[in-house]
Structures are given as C-alpha cells and as structure tokens.
PDB file of N, CA and C in Angstrom:
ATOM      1  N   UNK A   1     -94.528 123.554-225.283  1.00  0.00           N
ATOM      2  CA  UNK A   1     -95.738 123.602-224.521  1.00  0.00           C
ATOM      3  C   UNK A   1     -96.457 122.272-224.661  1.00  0.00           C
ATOM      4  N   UNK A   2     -97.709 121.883-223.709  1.00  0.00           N
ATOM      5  CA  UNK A   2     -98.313 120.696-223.784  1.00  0.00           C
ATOM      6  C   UNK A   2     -99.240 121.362-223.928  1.00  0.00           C
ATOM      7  N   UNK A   3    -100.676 120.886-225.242  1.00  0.00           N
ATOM      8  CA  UNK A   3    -101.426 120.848-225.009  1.00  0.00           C
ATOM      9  C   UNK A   3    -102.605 119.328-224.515  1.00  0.00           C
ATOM     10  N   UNK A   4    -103.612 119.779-223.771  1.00  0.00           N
ATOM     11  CA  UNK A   4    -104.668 118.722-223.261  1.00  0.00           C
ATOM     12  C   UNK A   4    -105.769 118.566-223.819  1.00  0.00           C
ATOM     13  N   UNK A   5    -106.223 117.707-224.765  1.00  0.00           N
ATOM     14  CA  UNK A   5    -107.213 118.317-225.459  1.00  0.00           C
ATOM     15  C   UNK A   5    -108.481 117.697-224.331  1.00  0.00           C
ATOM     16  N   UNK A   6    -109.428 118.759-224.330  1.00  0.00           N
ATOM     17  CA  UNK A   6    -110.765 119.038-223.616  1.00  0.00           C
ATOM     18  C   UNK A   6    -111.656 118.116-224.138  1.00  0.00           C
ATOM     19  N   UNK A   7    -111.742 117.347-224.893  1.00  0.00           N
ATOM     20  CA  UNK A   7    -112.783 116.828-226.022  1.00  0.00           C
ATOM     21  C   UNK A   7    -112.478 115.562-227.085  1.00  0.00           C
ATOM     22  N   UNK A   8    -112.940 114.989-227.783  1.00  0.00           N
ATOM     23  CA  UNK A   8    -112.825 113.944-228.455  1.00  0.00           C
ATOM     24  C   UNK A   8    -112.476 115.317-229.904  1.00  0.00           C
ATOM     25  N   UNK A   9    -111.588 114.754-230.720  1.00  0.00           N
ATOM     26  CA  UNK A   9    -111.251 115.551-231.940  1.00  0.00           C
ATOM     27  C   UNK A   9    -110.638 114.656-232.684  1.00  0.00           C
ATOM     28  N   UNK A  10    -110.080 115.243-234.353  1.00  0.00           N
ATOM     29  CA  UNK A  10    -109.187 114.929-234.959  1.00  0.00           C
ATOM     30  C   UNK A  10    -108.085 114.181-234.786  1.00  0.00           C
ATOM     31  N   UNK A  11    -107.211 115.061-233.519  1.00  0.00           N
ATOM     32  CA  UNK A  11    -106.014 114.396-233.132  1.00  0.00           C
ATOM     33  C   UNK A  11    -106.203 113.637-231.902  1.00  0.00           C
ATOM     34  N   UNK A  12    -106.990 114.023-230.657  1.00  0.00           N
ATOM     35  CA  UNK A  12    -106.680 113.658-229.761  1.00  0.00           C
ATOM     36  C   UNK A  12    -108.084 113.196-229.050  1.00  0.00           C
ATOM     37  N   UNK A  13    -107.930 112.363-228.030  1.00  0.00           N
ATOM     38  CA  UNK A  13    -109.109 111.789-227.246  1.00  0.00           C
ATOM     39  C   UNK A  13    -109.095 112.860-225.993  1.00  0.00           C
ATOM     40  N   UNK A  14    -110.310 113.179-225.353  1.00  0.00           N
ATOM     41  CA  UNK A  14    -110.543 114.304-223.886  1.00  0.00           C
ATOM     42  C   UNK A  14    -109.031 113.320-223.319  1.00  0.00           C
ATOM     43  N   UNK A  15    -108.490 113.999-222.474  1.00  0.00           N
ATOM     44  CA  UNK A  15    -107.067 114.080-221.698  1.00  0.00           C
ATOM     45  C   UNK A  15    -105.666 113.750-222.518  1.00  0.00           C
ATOM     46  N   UNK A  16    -105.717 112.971-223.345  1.00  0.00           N
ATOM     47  CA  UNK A  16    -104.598 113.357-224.023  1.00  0.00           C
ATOM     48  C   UNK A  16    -103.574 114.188-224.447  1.00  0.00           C
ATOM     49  N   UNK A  17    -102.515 114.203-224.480  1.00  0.00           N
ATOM     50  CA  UNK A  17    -101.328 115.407-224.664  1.00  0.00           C
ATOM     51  C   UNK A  17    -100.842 115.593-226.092  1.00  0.00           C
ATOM     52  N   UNK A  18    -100.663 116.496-226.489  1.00  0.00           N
ATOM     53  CA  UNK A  18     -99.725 116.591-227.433  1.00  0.00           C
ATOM     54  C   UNK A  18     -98.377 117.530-227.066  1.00  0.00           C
ATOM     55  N   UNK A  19     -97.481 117.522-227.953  1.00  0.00           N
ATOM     56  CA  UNK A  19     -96.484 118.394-227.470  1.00  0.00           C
ATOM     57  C   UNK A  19     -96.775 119.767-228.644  1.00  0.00           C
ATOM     58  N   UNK A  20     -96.073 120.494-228.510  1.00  0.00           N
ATOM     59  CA  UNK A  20     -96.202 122.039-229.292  1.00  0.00           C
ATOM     60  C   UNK A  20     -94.888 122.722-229.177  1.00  0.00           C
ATOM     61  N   UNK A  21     -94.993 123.781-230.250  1.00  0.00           N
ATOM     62  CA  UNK A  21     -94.335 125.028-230.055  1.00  0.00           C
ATOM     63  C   UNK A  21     -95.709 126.111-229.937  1.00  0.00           C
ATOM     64  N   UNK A  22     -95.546 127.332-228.853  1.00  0.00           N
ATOM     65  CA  UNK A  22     -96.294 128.787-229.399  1.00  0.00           C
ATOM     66  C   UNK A  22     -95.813 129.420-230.645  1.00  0.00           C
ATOM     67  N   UNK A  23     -96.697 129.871-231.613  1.00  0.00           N
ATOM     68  CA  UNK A  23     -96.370 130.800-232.065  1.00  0.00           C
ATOM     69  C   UNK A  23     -96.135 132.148-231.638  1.00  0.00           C
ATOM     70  N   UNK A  24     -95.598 132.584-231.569  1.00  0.00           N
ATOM     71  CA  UNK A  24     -95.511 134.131-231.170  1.00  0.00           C
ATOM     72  C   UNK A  24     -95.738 134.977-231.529  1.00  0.00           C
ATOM     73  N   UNK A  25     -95.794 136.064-231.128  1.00  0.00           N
ATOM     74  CA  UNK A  25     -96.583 137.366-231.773  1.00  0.00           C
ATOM     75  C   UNK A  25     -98.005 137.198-232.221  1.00  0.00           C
ATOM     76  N   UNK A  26     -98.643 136.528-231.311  1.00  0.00           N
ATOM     77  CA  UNK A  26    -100.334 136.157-231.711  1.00  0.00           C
ATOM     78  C   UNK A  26    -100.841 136.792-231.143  1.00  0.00           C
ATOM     79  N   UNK A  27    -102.192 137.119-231.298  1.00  0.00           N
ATOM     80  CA  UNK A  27    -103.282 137.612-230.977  1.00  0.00           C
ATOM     81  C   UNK A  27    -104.736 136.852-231.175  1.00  0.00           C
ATOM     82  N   UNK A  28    -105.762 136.643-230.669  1.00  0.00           N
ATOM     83  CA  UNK A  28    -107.015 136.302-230.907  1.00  0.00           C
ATOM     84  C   UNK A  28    -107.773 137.038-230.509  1.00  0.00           C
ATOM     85  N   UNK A  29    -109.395 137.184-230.438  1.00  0.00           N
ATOM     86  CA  UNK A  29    -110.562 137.550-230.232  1.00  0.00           C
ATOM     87  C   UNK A  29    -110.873 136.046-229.899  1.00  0.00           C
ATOM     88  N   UNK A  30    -110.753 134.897-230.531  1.00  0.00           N
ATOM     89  CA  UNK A  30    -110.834 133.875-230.348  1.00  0.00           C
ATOM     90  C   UNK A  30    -110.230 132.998-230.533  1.00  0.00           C
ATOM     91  N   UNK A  31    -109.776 132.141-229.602  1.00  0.00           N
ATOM     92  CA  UNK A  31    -108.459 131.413-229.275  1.00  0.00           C
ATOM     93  C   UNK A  31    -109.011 130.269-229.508  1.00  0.00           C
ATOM     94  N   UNK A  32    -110.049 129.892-229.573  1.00  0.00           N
ATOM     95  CA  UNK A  32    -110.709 128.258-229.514  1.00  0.00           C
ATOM     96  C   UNK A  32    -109.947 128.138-227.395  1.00  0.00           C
ATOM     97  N   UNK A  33    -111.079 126.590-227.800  1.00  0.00           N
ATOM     98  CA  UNK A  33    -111.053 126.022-226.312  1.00  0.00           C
ATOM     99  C   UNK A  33    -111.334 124.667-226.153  1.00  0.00           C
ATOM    100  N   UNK A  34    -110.778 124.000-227.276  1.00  0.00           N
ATOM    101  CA  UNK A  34    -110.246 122.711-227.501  1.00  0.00           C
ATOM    102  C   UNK A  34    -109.591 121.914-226.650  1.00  0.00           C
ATOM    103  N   UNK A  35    -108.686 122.799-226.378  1.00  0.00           N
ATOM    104  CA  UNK A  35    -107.192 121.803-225.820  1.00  0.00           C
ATOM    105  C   UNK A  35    -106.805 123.323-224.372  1.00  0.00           C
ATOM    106  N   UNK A  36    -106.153 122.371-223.661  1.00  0.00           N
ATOM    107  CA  UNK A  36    -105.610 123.500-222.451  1.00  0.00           C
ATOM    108  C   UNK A  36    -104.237 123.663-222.782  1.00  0.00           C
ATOM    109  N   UNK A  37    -103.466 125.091-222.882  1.00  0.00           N
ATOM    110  CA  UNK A  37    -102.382 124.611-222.785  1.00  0.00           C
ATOM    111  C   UNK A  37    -101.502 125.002-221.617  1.00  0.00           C
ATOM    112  N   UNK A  38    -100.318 124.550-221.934  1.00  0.00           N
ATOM    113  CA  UNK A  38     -99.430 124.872-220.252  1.00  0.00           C
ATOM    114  C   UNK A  38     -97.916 124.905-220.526  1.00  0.00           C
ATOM    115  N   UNK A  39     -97.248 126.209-220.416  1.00  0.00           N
ATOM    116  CA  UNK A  39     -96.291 126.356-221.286  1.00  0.00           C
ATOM    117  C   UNK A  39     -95.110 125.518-219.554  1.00  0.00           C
ATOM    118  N   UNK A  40     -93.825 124.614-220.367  1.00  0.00           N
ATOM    119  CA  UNK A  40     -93.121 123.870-219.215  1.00  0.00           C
ATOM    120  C   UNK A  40     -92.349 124.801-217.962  1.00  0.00           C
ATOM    121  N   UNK A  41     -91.941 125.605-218.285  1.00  0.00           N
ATOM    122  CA  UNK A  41     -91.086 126.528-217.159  1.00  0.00           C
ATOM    123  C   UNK A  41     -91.897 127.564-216.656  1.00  0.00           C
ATOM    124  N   UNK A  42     -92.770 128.460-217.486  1.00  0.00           N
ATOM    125  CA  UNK A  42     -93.453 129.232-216.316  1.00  0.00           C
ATOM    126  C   UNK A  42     -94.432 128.701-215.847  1.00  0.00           C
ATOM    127  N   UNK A  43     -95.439 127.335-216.218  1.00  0.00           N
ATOM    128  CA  UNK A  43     -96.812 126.927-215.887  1.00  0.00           C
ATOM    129  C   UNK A  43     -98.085 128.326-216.435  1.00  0.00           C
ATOM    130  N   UNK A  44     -97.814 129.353-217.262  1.00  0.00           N
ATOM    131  CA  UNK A  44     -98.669 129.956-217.801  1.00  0.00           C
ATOM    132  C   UNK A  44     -99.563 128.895-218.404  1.00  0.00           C
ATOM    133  N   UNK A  45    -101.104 129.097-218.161  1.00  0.00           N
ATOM    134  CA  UNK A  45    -101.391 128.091-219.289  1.00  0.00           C
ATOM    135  C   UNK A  45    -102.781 129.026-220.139  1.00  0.00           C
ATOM    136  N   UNK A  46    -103.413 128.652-220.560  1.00  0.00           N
ATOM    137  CA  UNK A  46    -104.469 129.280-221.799  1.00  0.00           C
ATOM    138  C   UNK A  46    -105.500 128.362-222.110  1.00  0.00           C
ATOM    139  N   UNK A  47    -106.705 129.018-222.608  1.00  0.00           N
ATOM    140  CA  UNK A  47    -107.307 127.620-223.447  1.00  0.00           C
ATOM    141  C   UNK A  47    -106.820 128.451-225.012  1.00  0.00           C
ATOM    142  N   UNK A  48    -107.079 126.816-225.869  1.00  0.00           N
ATOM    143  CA  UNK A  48    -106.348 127.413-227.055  1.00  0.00           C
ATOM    144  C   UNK A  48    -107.332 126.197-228.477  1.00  0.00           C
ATOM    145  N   UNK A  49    -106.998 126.680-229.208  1.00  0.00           N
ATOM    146  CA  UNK A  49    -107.585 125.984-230.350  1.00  0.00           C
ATOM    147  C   UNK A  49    -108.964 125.379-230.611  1.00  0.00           C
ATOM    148  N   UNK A  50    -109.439 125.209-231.903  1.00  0.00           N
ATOM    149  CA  UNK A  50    -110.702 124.730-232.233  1.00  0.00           C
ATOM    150  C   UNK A  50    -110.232 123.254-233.121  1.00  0.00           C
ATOM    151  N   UNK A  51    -111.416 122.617-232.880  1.00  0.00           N
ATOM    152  CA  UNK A  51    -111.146 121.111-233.196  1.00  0.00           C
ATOM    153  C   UNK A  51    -112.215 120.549-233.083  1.00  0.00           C
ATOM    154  N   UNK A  52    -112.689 119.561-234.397  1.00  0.00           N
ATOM    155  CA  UNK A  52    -113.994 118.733-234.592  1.00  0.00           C
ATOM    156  C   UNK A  52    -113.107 117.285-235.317  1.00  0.00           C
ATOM    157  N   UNK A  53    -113.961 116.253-235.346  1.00  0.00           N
ATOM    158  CA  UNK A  53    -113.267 115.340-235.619  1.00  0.00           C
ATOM    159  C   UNK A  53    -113.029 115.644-237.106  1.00  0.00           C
ATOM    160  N   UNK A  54    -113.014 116.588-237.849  1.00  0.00           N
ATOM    161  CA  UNK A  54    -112.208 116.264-239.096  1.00  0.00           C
ATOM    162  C   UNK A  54    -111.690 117.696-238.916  1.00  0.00           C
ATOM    163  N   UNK A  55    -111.000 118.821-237.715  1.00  0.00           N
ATOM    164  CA  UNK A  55    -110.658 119.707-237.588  1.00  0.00           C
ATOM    165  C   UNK A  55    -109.664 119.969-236.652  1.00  0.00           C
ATOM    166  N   UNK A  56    -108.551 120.842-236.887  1.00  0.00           N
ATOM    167  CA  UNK A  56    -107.936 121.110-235.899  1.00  0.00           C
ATOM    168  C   UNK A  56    -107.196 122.727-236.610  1.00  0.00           C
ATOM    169  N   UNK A  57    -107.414 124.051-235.704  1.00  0.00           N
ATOM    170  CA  UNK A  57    -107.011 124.652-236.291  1.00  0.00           C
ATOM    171  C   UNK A  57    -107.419 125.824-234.705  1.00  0.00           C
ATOM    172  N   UNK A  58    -105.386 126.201-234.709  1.00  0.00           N
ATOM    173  CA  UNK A  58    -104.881 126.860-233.630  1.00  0.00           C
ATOM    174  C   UNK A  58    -103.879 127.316-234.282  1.00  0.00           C
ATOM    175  N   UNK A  59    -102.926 128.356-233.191  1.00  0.00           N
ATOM    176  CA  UNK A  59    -101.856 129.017-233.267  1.00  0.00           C
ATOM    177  C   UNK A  59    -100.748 128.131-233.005  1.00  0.00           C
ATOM    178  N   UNK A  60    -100.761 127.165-231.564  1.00  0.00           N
ATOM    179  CA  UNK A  60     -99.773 126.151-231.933  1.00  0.00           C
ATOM    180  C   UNK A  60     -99.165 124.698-232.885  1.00  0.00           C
ATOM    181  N   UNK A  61     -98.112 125.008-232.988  1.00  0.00           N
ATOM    182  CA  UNK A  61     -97.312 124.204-233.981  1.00  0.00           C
ATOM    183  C   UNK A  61     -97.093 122.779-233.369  1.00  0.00           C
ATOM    184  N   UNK A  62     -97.900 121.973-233.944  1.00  0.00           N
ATOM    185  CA  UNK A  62     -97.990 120.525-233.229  1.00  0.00           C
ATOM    186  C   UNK A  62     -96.426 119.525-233.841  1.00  0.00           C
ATOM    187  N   UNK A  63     -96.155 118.873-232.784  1.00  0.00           N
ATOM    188  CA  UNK A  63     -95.060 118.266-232.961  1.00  0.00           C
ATOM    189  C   UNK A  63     -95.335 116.628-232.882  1.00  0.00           C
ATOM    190  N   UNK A  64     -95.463 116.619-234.299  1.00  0.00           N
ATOM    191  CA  UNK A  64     -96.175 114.984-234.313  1.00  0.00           C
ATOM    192  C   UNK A  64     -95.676 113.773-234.321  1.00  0.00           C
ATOM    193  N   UNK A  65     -94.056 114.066-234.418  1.00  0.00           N
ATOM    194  CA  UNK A  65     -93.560 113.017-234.342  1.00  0.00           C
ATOM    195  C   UNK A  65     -93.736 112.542-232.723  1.00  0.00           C
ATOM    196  N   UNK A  66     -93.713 113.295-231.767  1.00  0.00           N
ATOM    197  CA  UNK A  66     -93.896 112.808-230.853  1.00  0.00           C
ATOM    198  C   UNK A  66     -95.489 112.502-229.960  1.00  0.00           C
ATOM    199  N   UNK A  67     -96.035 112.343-230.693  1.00  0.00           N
ATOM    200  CA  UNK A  67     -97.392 111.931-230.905  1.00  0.00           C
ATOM    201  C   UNK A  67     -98.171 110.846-231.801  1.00  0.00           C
ATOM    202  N   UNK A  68     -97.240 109.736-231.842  1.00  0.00           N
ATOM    203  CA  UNK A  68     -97.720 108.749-233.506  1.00  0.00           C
ATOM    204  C   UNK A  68     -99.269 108.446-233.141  1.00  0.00           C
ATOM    205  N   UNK A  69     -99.887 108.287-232.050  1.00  0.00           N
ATOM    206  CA  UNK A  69    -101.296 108.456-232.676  1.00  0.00           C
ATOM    207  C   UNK A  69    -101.986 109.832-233.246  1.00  0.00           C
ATOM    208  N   UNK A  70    -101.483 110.630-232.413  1.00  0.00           N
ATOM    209  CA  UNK A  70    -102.340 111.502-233.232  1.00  0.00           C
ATOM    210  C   UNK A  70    -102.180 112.051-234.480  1.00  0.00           C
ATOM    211  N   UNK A  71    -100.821 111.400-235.031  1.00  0.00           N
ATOM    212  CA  UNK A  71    -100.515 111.529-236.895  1.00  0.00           C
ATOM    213  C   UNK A  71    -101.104 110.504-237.435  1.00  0.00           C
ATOM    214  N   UNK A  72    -101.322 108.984-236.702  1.00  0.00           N
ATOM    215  CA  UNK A  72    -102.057 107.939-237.105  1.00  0.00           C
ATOM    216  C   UNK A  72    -103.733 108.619-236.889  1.00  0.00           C
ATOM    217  N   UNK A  73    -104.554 109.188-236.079  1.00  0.00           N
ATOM    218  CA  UNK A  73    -105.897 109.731-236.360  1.00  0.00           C
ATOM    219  C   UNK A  73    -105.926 110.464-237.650  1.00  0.00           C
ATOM    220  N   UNK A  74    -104.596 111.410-237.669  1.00  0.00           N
ATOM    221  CA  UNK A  74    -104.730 112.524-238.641  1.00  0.00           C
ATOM    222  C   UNK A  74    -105.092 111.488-240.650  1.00  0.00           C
ATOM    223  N   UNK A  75    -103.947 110.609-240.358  1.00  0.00           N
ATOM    224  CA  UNK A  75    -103.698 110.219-241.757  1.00  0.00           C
ATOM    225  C   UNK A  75    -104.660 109.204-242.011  1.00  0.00           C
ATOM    226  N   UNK A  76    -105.256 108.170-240.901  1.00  0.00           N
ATOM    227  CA  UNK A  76    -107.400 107.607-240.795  1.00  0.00           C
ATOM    228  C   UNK A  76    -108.095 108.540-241.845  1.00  0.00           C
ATOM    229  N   UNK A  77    -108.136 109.968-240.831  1.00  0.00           N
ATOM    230  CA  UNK A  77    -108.934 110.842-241.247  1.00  0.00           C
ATOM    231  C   UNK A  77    -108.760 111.263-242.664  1.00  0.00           C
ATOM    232  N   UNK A  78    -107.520 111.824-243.503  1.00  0.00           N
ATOM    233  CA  UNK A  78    -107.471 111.916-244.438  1.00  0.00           C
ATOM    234  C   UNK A  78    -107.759 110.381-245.910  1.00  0.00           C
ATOM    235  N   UNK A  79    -107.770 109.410-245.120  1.00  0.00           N
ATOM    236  CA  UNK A  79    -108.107 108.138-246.076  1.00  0.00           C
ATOM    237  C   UNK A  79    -109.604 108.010-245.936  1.00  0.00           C
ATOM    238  N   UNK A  80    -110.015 108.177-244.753  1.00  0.00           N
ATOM    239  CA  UNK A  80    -111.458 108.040-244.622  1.00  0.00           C
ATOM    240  C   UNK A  80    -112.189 108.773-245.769  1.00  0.00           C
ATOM    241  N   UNK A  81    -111.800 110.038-246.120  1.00  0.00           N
ATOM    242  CA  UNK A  81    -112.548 111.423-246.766  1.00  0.00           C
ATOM    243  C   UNK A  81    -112.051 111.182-248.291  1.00  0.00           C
ATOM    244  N   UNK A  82    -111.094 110.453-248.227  1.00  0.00           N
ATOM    245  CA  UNK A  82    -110.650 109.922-249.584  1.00  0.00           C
ATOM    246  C   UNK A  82    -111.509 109.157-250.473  1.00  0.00           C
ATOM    247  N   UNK A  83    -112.112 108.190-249.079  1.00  0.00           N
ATOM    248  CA  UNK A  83    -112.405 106.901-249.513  1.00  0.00           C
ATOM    249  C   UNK A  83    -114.131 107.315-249.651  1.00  0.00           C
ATOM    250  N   UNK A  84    -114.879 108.528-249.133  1.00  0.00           N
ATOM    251  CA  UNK A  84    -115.898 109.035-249.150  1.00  0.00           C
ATOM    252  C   UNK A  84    -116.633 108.580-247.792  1.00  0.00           C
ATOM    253  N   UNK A  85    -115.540 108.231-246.825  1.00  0.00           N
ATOM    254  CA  UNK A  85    -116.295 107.687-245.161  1.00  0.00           C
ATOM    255  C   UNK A  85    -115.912 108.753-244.450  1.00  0.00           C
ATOM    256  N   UNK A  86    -116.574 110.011-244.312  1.00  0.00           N
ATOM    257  CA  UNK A  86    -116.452 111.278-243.983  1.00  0.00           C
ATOM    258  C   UNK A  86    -116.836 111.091-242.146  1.00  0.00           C
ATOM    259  N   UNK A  87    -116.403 111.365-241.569  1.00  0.00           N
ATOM    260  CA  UNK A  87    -116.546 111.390-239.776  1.00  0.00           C
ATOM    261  C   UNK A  87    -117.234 112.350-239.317  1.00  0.00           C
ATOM    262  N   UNK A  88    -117.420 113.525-240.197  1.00  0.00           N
ATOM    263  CA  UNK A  88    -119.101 114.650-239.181  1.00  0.00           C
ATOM    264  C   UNK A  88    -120.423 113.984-239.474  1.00  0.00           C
TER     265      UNK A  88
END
C-alpha cells in the first residue's frame, strides 16, 4: 500500500509517499488521519494513522528502506532527543 501523509510529521512532509504493508485483522474506533492510504490493485483507500513530529503510530508496517528520507527524519529525530533538541 502507499501511504500520503496529510501533514508535516516525523517521517514525512504534506504529499509525500511512503510505501507499506496492511496489517490485517485490524480494527479501530480510531484509525488516525495522518496519512491517506491506497491499497495498489483494488484502489480501496482509508485515512489511517496518527503522527506529530516526534510521532508516528498506525497499523501499517512502513517499509523504510524504500524511503531513505524518511529513516533519515526518523534517525535526526532520535539524535535530536538524545542530544536534548526535542522538536514539540
């Protein structure tokens, strides 16, 4: 699946893609509405996940190698909070 993220976050800048797997067998009350997603063969798509710039936390399984910035934001972010230069 692709997700689009809606917003400036953690991983991704508003329009940006990442790639994914669904988890399956999910359920929410609340799905977050972070990122759009859009699964490749049926075009089902969803809003999905919650995300702040030091957050990202959904049902899909992000595939980061094919994303090196958004593992390069991720691993910023974890040196930043290290270093006590916290981003909220």
């Amino acid at each position: 699946m692709t997700l689009e993220a809606k917003g400036q976050s953690l991983l991704a800048a508003p329009g940006e893609e990442l790639r994914a797997h669904e988890f399956h067998y999910w359920d929410s009350d609340a799905p977050g509405d972070a990122f759009h997603a859009v699964k490749p063969c049926s075009g089902r798509s969803w809003e999905c996940c919650h995300a702040t710039p030091t957050l990202y936390a959904g049902y899909p399984h992000l595939d980061l190698c094919s994303a090196p910035a958004a593992a390069r934001r991720f691993v910023e972010a974890c040196a930043a909070h290290r270093e006590g230069r916290h981003t909220c």
